[in-house]
N, C-alpha and C. Protein backbone atom coordinates (compact mmCIF):
# COMPACT_ATOMS: atom_id res chain seq x y z
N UNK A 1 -73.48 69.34 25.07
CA UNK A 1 -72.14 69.69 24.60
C UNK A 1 -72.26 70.25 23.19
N UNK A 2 -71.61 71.18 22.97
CA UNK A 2 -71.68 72.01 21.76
C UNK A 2 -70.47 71.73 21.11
N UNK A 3 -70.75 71.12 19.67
CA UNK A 3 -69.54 70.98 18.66
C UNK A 3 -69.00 71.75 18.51
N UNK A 4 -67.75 71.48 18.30
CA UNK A 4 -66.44 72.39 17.70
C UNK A 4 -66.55 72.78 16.18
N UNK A 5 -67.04 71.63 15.54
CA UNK A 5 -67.18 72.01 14.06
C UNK A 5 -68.51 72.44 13.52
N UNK A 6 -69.05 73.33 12.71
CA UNK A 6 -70.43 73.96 12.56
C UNK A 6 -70.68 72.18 11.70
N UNK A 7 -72.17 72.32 11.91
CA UNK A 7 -72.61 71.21 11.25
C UNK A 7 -72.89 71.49 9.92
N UNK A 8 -73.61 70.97 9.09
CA UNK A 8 -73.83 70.74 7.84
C UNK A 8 -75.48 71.84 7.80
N UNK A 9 -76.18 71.72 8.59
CA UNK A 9 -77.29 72.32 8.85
C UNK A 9 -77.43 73.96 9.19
N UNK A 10 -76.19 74.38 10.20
CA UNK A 10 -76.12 75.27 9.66
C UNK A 10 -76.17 75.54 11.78
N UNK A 11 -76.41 74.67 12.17
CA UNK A 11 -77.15 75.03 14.12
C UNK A 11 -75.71 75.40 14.84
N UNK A 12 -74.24 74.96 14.07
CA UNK A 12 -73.50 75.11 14.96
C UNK A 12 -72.65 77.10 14.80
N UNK A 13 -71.80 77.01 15.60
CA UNK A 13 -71.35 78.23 15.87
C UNK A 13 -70.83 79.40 14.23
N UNK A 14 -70.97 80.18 13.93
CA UNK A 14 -70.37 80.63 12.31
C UNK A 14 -69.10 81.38 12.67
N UNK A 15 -68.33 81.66 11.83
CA UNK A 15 -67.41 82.07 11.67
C UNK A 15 -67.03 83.48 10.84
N UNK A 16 -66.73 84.26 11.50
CA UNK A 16 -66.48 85.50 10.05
C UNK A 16 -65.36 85.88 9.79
N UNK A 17 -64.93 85.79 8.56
CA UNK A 17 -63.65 85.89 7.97
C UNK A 17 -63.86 87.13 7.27
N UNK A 18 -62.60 87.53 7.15
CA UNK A 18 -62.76 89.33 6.41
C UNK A 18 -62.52 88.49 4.87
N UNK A 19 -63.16 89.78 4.45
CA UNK A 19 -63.95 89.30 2.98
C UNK A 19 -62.26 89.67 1.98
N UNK A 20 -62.42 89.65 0.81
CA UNK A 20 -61.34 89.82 -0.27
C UNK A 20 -61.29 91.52 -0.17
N UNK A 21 -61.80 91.87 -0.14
CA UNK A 21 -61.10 93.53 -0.48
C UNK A 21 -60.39 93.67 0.99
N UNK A 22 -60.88 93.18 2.45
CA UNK A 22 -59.86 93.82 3.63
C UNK A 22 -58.94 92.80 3.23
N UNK A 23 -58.46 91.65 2.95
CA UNK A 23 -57.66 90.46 2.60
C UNK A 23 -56.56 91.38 2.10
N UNK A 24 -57.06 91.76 0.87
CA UNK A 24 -56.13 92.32 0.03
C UNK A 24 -55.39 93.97 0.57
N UNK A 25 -56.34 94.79 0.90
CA UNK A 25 -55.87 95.97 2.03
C UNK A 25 -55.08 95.66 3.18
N UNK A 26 -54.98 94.67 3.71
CA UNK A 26 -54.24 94.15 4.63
C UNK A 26 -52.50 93.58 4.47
N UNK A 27 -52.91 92.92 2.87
CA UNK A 27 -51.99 92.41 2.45
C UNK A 27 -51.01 93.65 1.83
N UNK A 28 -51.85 94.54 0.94
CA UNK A 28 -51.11 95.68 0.09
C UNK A 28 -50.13 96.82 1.99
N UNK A 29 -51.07 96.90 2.69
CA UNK A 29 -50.48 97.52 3.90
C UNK A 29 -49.23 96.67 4.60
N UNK A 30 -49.05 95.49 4.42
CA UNK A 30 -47.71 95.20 5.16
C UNK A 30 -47.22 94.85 3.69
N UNK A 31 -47.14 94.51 2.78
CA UNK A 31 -45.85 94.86 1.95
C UNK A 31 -45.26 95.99 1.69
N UNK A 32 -46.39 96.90 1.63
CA UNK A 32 -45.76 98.93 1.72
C UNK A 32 -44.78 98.98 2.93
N UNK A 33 -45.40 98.38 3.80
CA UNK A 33 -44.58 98.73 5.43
C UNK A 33 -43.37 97.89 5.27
N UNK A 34 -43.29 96.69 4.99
CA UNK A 34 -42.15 95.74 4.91
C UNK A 34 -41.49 95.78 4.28
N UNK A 35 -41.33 96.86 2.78
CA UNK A 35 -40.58 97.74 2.13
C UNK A 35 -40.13 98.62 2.54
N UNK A 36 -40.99 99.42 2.94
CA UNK A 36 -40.32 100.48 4.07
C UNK A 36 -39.21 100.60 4.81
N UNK A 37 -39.51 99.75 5.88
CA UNK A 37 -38.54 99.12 6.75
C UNK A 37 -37.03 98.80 5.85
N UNK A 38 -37.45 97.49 5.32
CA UNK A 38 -36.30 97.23 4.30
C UNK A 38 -35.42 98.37 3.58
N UNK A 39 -36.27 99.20 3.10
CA UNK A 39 -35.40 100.04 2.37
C UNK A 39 -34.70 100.94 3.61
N UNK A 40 -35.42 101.45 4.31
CA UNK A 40 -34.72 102.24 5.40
C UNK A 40 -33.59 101.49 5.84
N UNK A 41 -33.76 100.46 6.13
CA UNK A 41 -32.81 99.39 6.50
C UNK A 41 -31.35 99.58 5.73
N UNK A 42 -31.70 99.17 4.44
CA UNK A 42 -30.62 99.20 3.77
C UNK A 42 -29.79 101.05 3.41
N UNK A 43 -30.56 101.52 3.74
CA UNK A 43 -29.99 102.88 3.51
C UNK A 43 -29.54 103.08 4.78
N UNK A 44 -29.84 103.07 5.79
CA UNK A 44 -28.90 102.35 7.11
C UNK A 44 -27.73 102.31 6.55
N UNK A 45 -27.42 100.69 6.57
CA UNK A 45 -26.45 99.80 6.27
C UNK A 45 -25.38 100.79 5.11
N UNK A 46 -26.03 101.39 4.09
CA UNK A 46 -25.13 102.08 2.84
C UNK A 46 -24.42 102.68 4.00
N UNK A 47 -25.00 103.79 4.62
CA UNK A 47 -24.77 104.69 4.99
C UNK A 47 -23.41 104.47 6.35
N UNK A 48 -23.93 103.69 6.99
CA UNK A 48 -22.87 103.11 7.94
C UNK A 48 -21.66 102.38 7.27
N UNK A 49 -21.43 101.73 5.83
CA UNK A 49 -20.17 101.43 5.19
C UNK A 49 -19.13 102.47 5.29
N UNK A 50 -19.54 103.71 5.65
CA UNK A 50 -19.01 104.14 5.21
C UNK A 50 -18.60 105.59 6.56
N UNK A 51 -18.82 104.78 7.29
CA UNK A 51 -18.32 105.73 8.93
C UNK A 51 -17.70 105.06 9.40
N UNK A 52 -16.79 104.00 9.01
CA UNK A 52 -15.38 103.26 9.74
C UNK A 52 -14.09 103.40 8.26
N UNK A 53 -13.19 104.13 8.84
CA UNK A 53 -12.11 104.31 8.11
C UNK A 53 -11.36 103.43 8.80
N UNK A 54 -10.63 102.56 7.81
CA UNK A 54 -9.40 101.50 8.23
C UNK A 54 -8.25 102.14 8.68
N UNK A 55 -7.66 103.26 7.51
CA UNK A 55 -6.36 104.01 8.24
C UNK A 55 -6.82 105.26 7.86
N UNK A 56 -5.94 106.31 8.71
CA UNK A 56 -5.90 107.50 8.41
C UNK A 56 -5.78 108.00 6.81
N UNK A 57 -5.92 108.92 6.22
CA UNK A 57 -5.57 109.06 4.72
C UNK A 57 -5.01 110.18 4.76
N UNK A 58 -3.83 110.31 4.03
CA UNK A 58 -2.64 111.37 3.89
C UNK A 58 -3.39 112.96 3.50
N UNK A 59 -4.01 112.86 2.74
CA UNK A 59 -5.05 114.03 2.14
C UNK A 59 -6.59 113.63 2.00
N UNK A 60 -6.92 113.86 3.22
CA UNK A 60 -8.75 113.66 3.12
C UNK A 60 -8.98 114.42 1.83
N UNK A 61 -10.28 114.07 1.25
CA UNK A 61 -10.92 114.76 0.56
C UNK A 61 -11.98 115.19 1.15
N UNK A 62 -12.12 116.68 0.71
CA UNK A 62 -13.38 117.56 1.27
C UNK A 62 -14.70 117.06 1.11
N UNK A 63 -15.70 117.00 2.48
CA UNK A 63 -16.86 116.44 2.81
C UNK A 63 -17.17 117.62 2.62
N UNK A 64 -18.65 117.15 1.69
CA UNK A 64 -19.45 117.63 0.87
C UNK A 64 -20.77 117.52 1.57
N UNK A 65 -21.72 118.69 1.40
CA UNK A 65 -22.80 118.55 2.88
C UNK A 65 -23.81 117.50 2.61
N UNK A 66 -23.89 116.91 0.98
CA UNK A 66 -24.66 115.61 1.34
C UNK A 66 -24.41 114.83 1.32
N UNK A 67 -22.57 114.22 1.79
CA UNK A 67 -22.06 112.79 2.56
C UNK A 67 -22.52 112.91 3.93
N UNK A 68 -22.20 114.21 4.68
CA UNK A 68 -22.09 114.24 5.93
C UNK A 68 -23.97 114.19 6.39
N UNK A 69 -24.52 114.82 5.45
CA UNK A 69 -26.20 114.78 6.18
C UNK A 69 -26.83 113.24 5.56
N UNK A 70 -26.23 112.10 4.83
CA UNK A 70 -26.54 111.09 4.56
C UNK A 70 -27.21 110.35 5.58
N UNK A 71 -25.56 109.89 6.82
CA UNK A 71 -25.91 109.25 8.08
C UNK A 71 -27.05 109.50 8.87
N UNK A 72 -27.10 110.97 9.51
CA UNK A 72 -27.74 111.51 10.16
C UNK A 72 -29.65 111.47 9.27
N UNK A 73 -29.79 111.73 7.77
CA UNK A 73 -30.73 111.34 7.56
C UNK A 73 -31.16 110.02 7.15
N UNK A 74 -30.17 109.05 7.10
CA UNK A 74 -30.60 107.40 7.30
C UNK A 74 -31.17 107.08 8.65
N UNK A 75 -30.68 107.66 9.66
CA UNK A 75 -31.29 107.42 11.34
C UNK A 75 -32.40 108.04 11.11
N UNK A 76 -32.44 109.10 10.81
CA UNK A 76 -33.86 109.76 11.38
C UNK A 76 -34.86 109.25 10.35
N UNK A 77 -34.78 108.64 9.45
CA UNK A 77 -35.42 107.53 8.60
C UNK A 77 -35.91 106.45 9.35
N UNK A 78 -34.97 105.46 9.87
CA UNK A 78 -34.76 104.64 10.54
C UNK A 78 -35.73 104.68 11.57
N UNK A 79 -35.40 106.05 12.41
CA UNK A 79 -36.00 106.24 13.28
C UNK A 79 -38.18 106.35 13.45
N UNK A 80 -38.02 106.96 12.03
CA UNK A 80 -39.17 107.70 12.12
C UNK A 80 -40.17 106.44 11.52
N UNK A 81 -39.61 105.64 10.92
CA UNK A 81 -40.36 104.33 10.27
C UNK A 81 -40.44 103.14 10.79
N UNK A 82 -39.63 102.99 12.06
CA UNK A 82 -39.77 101.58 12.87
C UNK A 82 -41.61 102.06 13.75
N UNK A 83 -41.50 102.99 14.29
CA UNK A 83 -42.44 103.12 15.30
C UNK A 83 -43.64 102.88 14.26
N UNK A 84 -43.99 104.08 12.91
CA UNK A 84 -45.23 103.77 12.33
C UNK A 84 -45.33 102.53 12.11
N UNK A 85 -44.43 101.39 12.07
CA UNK A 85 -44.20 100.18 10.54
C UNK A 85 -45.09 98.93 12.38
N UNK A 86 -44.22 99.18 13.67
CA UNK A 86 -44.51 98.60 14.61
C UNK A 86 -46.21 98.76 15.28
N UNK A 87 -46.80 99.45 14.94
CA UNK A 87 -48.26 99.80 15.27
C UNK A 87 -48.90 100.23 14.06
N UNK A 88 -48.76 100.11 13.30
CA UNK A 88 -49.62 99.73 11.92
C UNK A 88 -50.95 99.69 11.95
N UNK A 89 -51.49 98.52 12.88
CA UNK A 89 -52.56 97.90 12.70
C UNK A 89 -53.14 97.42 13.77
N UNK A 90 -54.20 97.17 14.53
CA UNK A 90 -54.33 96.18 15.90
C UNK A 90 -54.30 95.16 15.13
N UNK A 91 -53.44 94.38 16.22
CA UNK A 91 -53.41 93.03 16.04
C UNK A 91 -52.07 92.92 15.29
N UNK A 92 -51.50 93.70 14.89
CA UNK A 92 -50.14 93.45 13.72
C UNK A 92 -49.11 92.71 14.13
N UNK A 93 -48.72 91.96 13.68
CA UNK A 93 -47.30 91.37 13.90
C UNK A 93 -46.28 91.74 13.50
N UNK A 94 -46.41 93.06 13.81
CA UNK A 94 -44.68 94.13 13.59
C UNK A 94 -44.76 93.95 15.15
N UNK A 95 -45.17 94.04 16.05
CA UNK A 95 -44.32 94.27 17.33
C UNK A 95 -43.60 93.26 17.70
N UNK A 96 -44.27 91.75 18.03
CA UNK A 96 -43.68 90.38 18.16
C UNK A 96 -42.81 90.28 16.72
N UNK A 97 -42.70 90.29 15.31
CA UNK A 97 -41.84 90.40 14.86
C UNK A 97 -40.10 91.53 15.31
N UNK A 98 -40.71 92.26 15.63
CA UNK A 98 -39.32 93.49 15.87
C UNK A 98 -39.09 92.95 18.00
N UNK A 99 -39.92 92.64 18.11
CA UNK A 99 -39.55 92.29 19.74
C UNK A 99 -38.29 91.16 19.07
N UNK A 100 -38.78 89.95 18.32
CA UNK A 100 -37.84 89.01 17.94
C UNK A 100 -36.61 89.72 17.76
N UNK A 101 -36.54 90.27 17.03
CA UNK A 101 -35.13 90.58 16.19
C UNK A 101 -34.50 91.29 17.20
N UNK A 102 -35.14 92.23 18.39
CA UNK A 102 -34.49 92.87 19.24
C UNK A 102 -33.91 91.74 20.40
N UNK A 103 -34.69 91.16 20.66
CA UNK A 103 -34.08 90.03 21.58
C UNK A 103 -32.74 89.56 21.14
N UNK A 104 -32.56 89.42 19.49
CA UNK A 104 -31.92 88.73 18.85
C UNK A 104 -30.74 89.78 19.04
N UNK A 105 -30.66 90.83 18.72
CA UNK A 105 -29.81 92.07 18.66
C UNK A 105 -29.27 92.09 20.19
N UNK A 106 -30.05 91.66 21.19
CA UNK A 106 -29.51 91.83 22.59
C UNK A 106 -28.77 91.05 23.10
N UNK A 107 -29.18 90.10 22.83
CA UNK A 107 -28.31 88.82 23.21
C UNK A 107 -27.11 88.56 22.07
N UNK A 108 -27.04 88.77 20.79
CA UNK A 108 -25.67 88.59 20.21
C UNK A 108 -24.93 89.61 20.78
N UNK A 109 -25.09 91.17 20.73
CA UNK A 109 -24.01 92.42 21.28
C UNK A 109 -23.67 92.03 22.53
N UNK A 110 -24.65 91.19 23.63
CA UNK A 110 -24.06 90.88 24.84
C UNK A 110 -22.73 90.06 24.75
N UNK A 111 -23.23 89.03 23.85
CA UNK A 111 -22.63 87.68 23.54
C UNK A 111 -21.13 88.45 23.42
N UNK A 112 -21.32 88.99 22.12
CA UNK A 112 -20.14 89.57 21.62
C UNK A 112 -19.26 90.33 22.25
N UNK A 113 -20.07 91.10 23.18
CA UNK A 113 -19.00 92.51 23.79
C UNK A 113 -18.02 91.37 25.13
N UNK A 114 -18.81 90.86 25.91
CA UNK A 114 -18.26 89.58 26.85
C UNK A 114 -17.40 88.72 26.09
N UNK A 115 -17.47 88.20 25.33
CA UNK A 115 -16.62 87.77 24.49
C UNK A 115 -14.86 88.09 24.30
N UNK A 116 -15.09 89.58 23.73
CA UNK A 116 -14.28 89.89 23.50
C UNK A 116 -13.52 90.85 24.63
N UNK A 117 -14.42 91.16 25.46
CA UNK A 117 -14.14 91.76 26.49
C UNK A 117 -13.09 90.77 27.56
N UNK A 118 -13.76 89.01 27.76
CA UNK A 118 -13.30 88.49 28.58
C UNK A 118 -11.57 87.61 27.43
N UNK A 119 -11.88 88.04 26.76
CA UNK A 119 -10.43 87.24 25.81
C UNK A 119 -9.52 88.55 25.87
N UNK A 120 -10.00 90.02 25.87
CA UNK A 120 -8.87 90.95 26.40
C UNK A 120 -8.00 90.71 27.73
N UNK A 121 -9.21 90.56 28.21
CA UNK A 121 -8.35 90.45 29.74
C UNK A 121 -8.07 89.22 30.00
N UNK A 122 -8.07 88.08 29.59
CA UNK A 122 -7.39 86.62 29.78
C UNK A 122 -6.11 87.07 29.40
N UNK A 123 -6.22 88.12 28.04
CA UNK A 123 -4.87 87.95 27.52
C UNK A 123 -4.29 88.80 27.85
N UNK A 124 -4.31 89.64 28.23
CA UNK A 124 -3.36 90.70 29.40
C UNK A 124 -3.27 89.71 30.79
N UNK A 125 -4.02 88.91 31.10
CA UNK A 125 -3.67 88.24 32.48
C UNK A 125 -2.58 87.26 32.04
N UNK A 126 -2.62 86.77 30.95
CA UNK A 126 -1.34 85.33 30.57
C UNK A 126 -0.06 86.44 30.19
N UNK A 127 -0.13 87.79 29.66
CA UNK A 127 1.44 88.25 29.40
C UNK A 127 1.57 89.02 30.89
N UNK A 128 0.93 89.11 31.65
CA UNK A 128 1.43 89.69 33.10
C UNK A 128 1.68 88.32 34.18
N UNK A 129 1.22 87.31 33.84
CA UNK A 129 1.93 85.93 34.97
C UNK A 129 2.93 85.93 34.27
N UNK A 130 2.83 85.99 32.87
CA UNK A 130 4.48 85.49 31.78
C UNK A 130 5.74 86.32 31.92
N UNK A 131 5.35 87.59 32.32
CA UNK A 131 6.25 88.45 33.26
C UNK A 131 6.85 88.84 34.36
N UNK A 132 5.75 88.06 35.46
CA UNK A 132 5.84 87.84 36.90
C UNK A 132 5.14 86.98 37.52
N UNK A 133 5.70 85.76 37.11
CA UNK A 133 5.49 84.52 37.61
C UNK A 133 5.00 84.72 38.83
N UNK A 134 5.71 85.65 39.71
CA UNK A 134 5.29 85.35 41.66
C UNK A 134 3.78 86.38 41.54
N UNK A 135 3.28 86.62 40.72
CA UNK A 135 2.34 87.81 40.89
C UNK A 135 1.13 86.53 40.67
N UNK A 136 1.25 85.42 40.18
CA UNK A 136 0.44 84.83 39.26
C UNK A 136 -1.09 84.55 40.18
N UNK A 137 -0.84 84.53 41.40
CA UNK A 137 -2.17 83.94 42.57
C UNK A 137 -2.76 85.35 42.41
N UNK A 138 -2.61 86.41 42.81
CA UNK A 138 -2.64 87.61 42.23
C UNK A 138 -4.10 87.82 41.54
N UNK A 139 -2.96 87.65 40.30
CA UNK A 139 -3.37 88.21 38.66
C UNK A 139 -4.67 87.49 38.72
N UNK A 140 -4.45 85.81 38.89
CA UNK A 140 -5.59 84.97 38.60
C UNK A 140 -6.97 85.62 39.69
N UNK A 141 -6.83 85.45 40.98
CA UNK A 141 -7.74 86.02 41.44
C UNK A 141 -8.82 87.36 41.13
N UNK A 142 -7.98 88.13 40.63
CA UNK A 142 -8.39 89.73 39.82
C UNK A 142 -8.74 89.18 38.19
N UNK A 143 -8.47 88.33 37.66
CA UNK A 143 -8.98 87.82 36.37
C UNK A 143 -10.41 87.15 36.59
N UNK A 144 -10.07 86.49 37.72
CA UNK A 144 -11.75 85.82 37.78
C UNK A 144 -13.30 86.50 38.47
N UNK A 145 -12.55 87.85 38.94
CA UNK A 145 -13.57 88.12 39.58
C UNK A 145 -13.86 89.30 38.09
N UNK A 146 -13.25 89.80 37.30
CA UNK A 146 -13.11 90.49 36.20
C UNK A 146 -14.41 89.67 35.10
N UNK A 147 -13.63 88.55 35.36
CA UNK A 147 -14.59 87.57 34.38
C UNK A 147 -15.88 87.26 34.73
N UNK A 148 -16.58 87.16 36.36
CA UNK A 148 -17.70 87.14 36.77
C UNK A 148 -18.51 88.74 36.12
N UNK A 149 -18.10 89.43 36.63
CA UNK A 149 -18.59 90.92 36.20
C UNK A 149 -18.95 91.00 34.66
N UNK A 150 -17.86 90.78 33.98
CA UNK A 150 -18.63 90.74 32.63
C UNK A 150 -19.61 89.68 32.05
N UNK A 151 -19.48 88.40 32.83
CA UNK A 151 -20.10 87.84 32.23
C UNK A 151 -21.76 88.45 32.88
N UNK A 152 -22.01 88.54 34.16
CA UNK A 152 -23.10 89.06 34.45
C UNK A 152 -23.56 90.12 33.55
N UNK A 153 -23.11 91.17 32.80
CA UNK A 153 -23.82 91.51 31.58
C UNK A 153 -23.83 91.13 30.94
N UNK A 154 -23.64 90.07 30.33
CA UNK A 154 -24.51 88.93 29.48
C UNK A 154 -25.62 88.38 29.72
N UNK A 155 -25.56 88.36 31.12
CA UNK A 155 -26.94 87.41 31.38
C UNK A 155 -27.74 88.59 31.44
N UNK A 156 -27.88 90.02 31.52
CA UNK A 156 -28.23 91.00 31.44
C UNK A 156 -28.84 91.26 30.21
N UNK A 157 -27.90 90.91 29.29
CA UNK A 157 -28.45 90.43 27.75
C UNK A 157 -29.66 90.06 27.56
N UNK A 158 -29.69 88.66 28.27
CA UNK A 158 -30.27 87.85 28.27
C UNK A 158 -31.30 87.53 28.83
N UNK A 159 -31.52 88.68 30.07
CA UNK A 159 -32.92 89.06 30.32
C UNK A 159 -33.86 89.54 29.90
N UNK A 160 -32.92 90.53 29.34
CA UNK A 160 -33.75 91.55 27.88
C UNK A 160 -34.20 90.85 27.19
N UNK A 161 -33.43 89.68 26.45
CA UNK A 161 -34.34 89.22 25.37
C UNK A 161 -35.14 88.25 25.61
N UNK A 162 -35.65 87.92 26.90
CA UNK A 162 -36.58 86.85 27.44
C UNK A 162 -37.39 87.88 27.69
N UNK A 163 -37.22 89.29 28.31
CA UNK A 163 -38.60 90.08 28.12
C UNK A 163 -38.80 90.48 27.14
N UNK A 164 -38.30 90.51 26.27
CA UNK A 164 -38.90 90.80 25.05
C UNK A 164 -39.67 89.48 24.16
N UNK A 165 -39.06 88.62 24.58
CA UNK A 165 -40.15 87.44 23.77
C UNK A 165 -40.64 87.11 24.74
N UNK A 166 -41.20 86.91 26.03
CA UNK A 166 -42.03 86.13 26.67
C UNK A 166 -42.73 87.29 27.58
N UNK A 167 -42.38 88.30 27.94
CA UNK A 167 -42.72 89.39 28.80
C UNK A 167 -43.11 90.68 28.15
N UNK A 168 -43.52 90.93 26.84
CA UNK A 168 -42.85 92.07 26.16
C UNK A 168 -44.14 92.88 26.69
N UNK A 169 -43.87 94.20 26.78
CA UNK A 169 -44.91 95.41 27.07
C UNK A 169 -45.67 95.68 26.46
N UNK A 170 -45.19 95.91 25.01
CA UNK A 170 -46.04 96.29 23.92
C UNK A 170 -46.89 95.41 23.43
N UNK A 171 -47.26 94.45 23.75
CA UNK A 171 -47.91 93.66 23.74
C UNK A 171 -49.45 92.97 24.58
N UNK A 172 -50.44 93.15 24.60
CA UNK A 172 -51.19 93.43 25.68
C UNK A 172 -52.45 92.46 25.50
């Protein structure tokens, strides 16, 4: 039987660890990348504050061609820096990191859109019995089969993000 731990002598199995300069190349390469990301990220985020108007405005003011090419070059930012930032390196943990967060992204928008999807139509089903009481066997029947349907894209959600953390492709 062959030890697990090298002995003192020197007979058992060795180990090679990357030395201080790849340590440090390794290290300087995912903080560049994890900046990256981040900043793209947040130039994202600027950029999207500011593509939902609350109300109409009496006199727009004239869009100027670098509000309007902002968005469009935050995506293609976005775009162009997830893929390098995700294959980096063999062995990197950008893919199982970004698989996470996508799982995470799949299953809340599911969560959310069902959500709000199935509280629309509860509540159009309670002011249409509240209007026609004799309709109510009806309504309820067409509410619940309404409510199966959406909820099944949730669990749709929720497949996604079990292949992505336990099944994921990119991963090999």
């Amino acid at each position: 039987a062959q030890a697990i731990w090298p002995q003192q002598s020197g007979a058992g199995p060795r180990h090679s660890f990357p030395s201080k300069p790849q340590q440090l190349a390794k290290m300087t390469r995912s903080a560049v990348l994890t900046c990256a990301v981040l900043s793209a990220g947040a130039l994202l985020v600027a950029s999207m504050s500011r593509t939902f108007v609350v109300a109409p405005q009496h006199a727009p003011a004239p869009a100027t061609a670098a509000t309007q090419a902002l968005p469009t070059a935050a995506l293609s930012a976005a775009a162009l820096v997830t893929p390098m930032a995700a294959h980096a390196a063999e062995g990197s943990e950008w893919i199982p990191a970004l698989s996470a967060v996508g799982a995470g992204f799949a299953i809340g928008l599911a969560a959310i859109g069902s959500g709000v999807g199935q509280g629309i139509a509860s509540g159009r089903c309670i002011d249409g019995i509240s209007r026609q009481p004799e309709v109510a066997d009806d309504l309820r029947g067409v509410l619940l089969l309404s409510l199966a349907f959406m909820e099944s894209l949730t669990i749709y959600g929720l497949v996604i993000a079990l292949v992505l953390l336990f099944a994921n492709p990119l991963i090999k």
